[in-house]
C-alpha atoms as a PDB file:
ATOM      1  CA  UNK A   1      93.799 -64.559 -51.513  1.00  0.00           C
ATOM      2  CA  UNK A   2      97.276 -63.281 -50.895  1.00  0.00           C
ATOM      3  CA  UNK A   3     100.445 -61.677 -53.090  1.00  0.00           C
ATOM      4  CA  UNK A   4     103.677 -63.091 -52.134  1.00  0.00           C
ATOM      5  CA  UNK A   5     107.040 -62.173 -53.779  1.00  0.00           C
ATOM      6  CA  UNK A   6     110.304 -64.188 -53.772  1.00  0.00           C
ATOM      7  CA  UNK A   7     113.637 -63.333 -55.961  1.00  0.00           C
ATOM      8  CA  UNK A   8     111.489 -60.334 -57.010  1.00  0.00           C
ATOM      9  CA  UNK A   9     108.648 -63.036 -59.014  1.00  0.00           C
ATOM     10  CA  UNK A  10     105.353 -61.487 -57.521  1.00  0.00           C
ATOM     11  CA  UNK A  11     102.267 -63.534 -57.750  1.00  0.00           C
ATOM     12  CA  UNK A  12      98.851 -64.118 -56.320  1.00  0.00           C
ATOM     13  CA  UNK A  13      97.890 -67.297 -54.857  1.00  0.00           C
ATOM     14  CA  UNK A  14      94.400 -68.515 -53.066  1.00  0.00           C
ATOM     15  CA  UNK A  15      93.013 -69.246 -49.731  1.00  0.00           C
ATOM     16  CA  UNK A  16      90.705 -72.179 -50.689  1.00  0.00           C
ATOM     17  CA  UNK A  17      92.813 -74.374 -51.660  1.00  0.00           C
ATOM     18  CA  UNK A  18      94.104 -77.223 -49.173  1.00  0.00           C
ATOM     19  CA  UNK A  19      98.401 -76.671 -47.791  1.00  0.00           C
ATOM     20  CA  UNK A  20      99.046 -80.034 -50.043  1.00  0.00           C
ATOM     21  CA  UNK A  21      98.456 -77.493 -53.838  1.00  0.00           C
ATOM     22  CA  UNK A  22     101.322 -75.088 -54.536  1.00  0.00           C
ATOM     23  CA  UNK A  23      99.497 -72.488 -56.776  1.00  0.00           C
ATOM     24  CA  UNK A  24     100.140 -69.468 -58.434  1.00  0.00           C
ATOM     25  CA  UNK A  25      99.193 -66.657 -60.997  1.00  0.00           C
ATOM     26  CA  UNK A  26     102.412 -64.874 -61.524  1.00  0.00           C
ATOM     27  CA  UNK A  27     102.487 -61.041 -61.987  1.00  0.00           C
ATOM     28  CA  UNK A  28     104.497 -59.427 -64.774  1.00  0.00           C
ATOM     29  CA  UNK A  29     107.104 -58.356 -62.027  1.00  0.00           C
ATOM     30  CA  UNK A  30     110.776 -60.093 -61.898  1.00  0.00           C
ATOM     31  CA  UNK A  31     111.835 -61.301 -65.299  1.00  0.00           C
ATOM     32  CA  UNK A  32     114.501 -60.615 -67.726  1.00  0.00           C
ATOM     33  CA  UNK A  33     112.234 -59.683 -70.919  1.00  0.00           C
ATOM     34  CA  UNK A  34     112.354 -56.028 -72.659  1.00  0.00           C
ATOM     35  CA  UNK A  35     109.594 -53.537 -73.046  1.00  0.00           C
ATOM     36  CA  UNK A  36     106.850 -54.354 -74.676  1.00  0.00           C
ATOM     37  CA  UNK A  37     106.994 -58.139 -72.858  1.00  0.00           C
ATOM     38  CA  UNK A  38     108.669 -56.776 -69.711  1.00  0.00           C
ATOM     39  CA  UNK A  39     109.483 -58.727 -67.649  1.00  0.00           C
ATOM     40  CA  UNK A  40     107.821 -62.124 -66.674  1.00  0.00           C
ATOM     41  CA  UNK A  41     106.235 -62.924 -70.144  1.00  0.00           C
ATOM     42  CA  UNK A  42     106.269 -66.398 -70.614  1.00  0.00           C
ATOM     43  CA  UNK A  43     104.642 -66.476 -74.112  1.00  0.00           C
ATOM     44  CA  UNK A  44     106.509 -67.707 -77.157  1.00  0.00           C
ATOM     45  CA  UNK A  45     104.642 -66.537 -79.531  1.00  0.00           C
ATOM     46  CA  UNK A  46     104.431 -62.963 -79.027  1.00  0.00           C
ATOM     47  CA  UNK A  47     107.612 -61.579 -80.333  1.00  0.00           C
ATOM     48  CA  UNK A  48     109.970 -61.789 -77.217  1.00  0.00           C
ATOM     49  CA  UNK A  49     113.293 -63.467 -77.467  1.00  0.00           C
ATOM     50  CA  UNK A  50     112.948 -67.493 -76.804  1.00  0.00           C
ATOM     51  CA  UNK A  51     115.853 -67.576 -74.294  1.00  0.00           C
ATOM     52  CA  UNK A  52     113.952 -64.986 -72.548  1.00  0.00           C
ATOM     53  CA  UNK A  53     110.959 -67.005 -72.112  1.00  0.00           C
ATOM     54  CA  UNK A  54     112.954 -70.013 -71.336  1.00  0.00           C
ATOM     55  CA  UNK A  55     114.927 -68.039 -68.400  1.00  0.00           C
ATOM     56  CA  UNK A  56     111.347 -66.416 -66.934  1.00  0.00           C
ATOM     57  CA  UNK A  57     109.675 -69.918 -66.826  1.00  0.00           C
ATOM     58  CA  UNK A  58     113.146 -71.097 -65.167  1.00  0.00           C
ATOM     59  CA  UNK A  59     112.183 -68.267 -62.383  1.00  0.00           C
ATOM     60  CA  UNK A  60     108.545 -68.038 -61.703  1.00  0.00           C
ATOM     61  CA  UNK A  61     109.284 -72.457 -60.980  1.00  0.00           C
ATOM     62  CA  UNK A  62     112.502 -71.660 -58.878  1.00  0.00           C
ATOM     63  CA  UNK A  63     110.195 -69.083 -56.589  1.00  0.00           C
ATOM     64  CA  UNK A  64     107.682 -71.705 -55.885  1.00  0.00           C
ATOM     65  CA  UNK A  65     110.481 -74.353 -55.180  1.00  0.00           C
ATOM     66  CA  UNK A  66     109.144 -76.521 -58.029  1.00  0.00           C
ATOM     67  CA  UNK A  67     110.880 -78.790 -60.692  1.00  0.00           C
ATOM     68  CA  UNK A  68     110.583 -76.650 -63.868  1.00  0.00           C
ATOM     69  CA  UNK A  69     110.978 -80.737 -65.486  1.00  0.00           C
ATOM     70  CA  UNK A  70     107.845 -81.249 -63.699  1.00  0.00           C
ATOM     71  CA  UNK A  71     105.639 -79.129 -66.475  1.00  0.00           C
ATOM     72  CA  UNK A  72     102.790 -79.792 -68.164  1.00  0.00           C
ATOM     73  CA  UNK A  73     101.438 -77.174 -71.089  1.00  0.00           C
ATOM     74  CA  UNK A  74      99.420 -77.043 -73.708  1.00  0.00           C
ATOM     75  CA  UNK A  75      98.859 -75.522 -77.160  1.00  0.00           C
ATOM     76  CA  UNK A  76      95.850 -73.344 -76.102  1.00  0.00           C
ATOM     77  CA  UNK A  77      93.921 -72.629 -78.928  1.00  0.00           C
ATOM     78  CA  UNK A  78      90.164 -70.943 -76.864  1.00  0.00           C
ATOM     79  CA  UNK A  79      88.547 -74.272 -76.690  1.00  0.00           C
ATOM     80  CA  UNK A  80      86.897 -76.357 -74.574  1.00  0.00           C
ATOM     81  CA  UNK A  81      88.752 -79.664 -74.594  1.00  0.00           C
ATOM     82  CA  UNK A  82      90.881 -80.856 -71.489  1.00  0.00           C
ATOM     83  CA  UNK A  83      93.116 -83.122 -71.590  1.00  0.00           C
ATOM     84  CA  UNK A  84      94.601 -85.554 -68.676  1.00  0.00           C
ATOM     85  CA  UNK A  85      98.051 -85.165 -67.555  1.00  0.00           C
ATOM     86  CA  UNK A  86      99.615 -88.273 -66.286  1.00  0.00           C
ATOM     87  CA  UNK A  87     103.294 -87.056 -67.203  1.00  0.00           C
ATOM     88  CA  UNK A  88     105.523 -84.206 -67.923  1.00  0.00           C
ATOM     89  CA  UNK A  89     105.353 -82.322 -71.705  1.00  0.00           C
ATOM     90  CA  UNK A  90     107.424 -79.452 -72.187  1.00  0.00           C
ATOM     91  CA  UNK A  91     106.479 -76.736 -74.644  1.00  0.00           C
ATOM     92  CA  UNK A  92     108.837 -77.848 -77.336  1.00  0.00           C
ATOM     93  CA  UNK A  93     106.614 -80.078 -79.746  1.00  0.00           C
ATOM     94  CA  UNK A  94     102.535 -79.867 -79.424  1.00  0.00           C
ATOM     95  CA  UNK A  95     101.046 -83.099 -81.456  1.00  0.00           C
ATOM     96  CA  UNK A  96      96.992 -82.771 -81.652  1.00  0.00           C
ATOM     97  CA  UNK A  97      96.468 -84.388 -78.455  1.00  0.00           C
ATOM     98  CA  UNK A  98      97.896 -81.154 -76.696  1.00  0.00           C
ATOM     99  CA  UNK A  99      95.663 -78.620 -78.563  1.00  0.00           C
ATOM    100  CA  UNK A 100      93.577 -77.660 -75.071  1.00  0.00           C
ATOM    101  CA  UNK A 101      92.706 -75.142 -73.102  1.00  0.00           C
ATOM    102  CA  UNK A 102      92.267 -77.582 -69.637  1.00  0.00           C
ATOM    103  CA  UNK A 103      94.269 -79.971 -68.506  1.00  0.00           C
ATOM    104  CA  UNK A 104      93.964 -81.953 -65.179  1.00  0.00           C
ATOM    105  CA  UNK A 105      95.645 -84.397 -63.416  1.00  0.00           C
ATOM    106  CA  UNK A 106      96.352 -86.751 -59.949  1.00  0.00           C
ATOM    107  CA  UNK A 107      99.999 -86.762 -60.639  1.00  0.00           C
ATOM    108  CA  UNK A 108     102.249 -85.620 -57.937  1.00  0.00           C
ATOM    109  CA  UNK A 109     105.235 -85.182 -60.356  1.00  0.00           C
ATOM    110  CA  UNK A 110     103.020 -83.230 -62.841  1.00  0.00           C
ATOM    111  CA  UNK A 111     102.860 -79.556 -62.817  1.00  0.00           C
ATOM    112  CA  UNK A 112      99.896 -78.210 -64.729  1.00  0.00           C
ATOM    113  CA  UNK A 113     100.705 -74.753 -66.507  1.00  0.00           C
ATOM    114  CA  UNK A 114      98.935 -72.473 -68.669  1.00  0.00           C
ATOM    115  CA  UNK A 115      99.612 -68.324 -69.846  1.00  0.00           C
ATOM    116  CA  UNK A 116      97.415 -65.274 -70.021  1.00  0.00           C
ATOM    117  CA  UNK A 117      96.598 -61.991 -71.134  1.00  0.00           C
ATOM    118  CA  UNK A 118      92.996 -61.121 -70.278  1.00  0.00           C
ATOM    119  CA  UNK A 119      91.591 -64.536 -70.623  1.00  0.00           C
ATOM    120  CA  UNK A 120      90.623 -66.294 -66.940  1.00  0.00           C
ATOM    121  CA  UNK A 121      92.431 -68.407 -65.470  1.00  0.00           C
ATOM    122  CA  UNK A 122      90.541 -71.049 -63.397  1.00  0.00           C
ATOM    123  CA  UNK A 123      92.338 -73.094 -60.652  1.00  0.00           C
ATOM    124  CA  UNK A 124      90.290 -76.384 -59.842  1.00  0.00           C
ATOM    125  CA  UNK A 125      91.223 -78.727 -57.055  1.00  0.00           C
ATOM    126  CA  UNK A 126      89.334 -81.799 -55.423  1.00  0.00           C
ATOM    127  CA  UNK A 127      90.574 -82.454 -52.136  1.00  0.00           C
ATOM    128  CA  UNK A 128      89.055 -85.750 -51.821  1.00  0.00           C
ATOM    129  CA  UNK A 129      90.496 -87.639 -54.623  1.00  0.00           C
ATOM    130  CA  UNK A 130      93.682 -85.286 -54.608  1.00  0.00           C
ATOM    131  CA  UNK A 131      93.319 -84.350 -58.102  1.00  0.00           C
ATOM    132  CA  UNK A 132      93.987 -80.980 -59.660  1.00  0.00           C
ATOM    133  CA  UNK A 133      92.968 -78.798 -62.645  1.00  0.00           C
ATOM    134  CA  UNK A 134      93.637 -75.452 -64.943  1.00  0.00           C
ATOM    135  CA  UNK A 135      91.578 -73.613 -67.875  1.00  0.00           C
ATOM    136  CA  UNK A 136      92.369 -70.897 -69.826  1.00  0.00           C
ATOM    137  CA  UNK A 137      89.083 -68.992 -70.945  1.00  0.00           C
ATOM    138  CA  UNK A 138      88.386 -66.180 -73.225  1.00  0.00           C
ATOM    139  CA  UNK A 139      85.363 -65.436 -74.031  1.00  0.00           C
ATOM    140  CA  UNK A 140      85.553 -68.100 -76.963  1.00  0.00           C
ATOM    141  CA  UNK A 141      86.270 -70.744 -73.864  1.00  0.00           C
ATOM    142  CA  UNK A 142      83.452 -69.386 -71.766  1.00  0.00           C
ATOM    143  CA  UNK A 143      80.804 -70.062 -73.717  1.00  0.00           C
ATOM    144  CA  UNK A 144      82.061 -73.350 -74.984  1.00  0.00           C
ATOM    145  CA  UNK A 145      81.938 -73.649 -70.823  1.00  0.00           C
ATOM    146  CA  UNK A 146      85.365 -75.222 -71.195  1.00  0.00           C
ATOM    147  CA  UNK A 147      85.381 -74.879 -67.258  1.00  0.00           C
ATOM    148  CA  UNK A 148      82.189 -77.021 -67.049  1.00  0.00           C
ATOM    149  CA  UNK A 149      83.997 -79.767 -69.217  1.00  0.00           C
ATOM    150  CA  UNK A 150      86.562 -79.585 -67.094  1.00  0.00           C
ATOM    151  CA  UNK A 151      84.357 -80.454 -64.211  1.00  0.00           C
ATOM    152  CA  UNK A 152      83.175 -83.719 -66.267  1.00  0.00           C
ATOM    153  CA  UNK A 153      86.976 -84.940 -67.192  1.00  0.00           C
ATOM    154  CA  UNK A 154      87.482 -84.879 -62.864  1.00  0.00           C
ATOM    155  CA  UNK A 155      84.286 -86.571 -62.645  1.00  0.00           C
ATOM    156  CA  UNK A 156      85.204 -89.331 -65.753  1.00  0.00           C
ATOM    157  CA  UNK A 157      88.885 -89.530 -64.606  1.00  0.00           C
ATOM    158  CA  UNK A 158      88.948 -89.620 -61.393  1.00  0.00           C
ATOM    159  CA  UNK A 159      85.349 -89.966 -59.983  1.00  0.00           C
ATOM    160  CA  UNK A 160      85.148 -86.907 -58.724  1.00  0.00           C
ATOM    161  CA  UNK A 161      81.881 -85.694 -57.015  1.00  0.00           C
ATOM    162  CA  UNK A 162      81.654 -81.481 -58.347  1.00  0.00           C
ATOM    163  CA  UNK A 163      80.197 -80.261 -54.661  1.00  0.00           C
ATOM    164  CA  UNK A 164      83.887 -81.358 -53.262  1.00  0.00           C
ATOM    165  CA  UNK A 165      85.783 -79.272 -55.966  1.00  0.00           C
ATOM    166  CA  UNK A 166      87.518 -75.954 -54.585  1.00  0.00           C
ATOM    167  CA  UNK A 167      87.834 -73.378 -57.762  1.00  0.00           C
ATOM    168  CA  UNK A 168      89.554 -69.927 -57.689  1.00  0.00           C
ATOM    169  CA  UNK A 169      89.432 -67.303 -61.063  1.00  0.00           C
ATOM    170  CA  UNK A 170      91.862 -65.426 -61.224  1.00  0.00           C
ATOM    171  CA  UNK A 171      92.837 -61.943 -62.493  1.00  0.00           C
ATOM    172  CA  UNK A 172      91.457 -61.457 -66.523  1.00  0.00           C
ATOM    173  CA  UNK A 173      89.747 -58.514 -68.346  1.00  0.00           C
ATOM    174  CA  UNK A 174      86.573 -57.027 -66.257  1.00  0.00           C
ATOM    175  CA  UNK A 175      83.545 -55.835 -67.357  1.00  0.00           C
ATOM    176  CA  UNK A 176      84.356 -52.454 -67.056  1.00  0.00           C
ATOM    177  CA  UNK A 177      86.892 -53.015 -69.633  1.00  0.00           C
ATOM    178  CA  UNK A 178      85.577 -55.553 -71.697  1.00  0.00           C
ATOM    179  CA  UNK A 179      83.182 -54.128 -74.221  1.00  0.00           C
ATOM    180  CA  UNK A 180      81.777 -56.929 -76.854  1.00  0.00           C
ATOM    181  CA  UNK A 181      79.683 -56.612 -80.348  1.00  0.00           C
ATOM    182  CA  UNK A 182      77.020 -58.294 -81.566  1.00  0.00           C
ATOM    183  CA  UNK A 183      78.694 -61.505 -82.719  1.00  0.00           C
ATOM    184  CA  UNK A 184      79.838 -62.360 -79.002  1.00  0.00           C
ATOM    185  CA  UNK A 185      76.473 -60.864 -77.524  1.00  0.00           C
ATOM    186  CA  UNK A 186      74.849 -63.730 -79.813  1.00  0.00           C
ATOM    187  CA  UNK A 187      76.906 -66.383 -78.282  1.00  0.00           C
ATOM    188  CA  UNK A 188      76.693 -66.021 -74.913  1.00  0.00           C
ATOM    189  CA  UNK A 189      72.824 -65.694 -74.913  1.00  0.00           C
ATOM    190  CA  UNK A 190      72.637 -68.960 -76.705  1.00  0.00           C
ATOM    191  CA  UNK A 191      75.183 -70.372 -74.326  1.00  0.00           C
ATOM    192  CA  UNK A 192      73.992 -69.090 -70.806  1.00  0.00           C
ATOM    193  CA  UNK A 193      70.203 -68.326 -71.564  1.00  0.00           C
ATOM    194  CA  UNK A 194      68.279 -66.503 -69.147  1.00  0.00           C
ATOM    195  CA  UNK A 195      71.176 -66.213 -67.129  1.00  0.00           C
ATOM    196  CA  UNK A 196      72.872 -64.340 -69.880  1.00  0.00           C
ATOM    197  CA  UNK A 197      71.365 -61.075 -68.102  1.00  0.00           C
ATOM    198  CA  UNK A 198      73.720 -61.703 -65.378  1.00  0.00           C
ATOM    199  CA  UNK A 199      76.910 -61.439 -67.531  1.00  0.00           C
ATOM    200  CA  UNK A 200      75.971 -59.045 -70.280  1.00  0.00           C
ATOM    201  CA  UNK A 201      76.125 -56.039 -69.070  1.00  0.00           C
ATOM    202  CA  UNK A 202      74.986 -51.991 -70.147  1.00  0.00           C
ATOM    203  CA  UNK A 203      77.973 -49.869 -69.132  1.00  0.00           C
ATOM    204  CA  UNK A 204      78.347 -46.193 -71.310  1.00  0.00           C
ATOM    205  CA  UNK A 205      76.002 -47.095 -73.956  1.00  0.00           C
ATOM    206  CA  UNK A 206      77.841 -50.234 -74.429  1.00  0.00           C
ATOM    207  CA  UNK A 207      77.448 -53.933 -73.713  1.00  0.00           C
ATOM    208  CA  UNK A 208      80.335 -55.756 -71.690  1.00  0.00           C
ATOM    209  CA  UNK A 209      80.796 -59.107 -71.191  1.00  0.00           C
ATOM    210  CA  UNK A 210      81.041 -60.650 -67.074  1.00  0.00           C
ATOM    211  CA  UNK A 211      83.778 -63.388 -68.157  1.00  0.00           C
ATOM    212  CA  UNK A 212      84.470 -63.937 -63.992  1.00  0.00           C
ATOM    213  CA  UNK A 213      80.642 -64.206 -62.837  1.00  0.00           C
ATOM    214  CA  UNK A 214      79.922 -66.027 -66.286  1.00  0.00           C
ATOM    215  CA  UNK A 215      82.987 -69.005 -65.801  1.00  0.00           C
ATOM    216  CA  UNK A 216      81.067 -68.827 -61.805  1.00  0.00           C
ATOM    217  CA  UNK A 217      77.852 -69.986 -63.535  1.00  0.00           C
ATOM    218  CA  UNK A 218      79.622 -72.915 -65.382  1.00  0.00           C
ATOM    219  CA  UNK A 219      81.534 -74.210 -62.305  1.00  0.00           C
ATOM    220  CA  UNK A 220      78.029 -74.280 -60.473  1.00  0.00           C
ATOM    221  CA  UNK A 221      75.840 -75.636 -63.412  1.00  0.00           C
ATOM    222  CA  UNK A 222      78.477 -77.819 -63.137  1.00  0.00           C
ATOM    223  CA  UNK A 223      78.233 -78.636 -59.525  1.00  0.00           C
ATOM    224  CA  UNK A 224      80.870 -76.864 -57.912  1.00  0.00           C
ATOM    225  CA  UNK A 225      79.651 -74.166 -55.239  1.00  0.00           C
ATOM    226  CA  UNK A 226      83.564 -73.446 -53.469  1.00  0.00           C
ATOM    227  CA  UNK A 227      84.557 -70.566 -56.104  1.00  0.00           C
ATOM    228  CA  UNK A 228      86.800 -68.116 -55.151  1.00  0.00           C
ATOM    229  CA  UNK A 229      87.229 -64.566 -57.415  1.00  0.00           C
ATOM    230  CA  UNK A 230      90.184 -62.590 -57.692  1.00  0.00           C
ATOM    231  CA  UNK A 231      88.310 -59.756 -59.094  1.00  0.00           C
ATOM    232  CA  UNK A 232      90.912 -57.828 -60.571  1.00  0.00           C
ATOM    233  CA  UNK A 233      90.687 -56.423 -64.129  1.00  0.00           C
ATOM    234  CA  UNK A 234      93.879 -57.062 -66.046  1.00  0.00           C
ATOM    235  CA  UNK A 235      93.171 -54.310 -68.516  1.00  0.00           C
ATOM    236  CA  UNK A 236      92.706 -52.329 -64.946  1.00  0.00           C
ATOM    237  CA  UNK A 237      96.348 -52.569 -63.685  1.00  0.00           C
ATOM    238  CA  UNK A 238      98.735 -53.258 -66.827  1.00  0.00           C
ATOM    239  CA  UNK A 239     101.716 -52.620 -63.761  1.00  0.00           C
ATOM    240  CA  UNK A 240     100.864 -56.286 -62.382  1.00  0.00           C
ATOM    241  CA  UNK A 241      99.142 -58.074 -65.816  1.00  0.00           C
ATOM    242  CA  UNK A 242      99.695 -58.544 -68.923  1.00  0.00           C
ATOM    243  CA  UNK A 243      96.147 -56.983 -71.107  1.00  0.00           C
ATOM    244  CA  UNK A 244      96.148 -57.901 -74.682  1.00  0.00           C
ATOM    245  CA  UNK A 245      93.033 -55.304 -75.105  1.00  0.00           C
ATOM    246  CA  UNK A 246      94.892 -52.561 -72.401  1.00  0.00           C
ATOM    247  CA  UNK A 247      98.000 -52.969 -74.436  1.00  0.00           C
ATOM    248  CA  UNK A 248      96.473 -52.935 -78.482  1.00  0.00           C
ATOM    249  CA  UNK A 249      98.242 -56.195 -78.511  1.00  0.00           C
ATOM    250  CA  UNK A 250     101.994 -55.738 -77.844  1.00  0.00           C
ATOM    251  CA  UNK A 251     102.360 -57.136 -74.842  1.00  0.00           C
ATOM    252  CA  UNK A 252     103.626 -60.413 -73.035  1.00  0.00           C
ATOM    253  CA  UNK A 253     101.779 -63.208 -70.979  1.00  0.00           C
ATOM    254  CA  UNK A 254     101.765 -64.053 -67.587  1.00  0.00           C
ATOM    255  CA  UNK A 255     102.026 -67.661 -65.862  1.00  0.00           C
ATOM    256  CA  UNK A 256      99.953 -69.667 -63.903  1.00  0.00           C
ATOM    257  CA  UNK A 257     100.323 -73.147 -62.332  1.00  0.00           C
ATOM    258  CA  UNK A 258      99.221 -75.505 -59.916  1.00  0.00           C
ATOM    259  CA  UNK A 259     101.053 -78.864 -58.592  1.00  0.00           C
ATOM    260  CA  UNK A 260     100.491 -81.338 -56.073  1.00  0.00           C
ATOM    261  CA  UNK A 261     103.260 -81.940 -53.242  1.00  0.00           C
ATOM    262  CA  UNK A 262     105.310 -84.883 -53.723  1.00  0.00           C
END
């Protein structure tokens, strides 16, 4: 795991992955938005000035050297459907089949690309059948195990075997930060069982929710034992992330992609 900065666009990118994958999880650093989005928020729905989210996108693909035509995105909505990308789709119309919160794909041209604010982002990559895939999960997506589904779409679409996959998660809320009640406590038992012990956590009284170790335990129910953690706590260091919970809301999102080279 490594930062690298060009133009002034700082982002975090993994070692697991094979030279072939440009990847990145974009800090919050070198864009053009105002306080409370400042500066690399590339959410449109959160207030900030369109043309401002149009220029940062326009950046954060210029410092990786990447097509910004090349995009894929979604209309994330903290579920656990994934959809297959065989083509561009910009972020200007989202018909039903691009409500997601995955998205995969074998497409050199395609550029998969998702935005955050606490919830994980989960880089996937088979190196076999030279396929690659993204997932956005809150804790919504985590125990609907959208990263596990994810998983199954490589497996259906491309015939993937899960002990090849390479997966990285990166920066999102840690359990230090991320207190739950009793409605989420529910959930994740009845999604992760007696593993659930592993992710709930007692911290001040309190009980937290694991969101990195508990997307770990999908990937490798799943099959996949190559996971790579950031470990960093958005909430932790609102100078680098974007924290809906740190920030009460007001704040921006930050980027993350991953493409194949052409």
């Amino acid at each position: 795991m490594k930062f690298s900065t060009v133009n002034d666009i700082r982002y975090l990118s993994f070692d697991i992955f094979p030279g072939y994958v440009k990847q990145a999880i974009f800090t919050r650093s070198g864009g053009t938005s105002p306080a409370p989005w400042n500066s690399l928020n590339v959410g449109s729905l959160v207030g900030d000035d369109l043309d401002n989210v149009t220029n940062n996108k326009r950046r954060l693909f210029e410092a990786l050297s990447i097509d910004a035509r090349s995009m894929f995105d979604v209309w994330q909505v903290h579920s656990s459907d994934i959809v297959i990308a065989n083509q561009p789709h910009q972020q200007s119309s989202f018909p039903p089949e691009y409500k997601a919160d995955g998205i995969v794909t074998d497409q050199p041209g395609v550029t998969l690309f998702m935005r955050f604010a606490d919830c994980t982002p989960i880089l996937l990559c088979d190196p076999k059948k030279q396929a690659i895939g993204i997932v956005h999960a809150g804790w919504q997506g985590t125990v609907k195990k959208a990263a596990l589904h994810a998983v199954k779409t490589f497996q259906a679409a491309f015939g993937t075997d899960p002990g090849d996959i390479l997966a990285a998660i990166g920066p999102a809320i840690g359990p230090d930060h991320y207190e739950v009640g009793e409605n989420v406590i529910e959930q994740v038992k009845h999604a992760f069982g007696p593993q659930s012990d592993q992710v709930l956590l007692e911290h001040n009284g309190k009980i937290h929710f694991n969101l990195w170790e508990a997307n770990k335990i999908s990937l490798n129910e799943a099959g996949v034992t190559s996971v790579e953690i950031a470990g960093i706590c958005t909430a932790c260091n609102t100078a680098d992330w974007f924290s809906h919970r740190a920030e009460k809301g007001k704040t921006g999102r930050f980027g993350a992609l991953i493409s194949l080279l052409q």
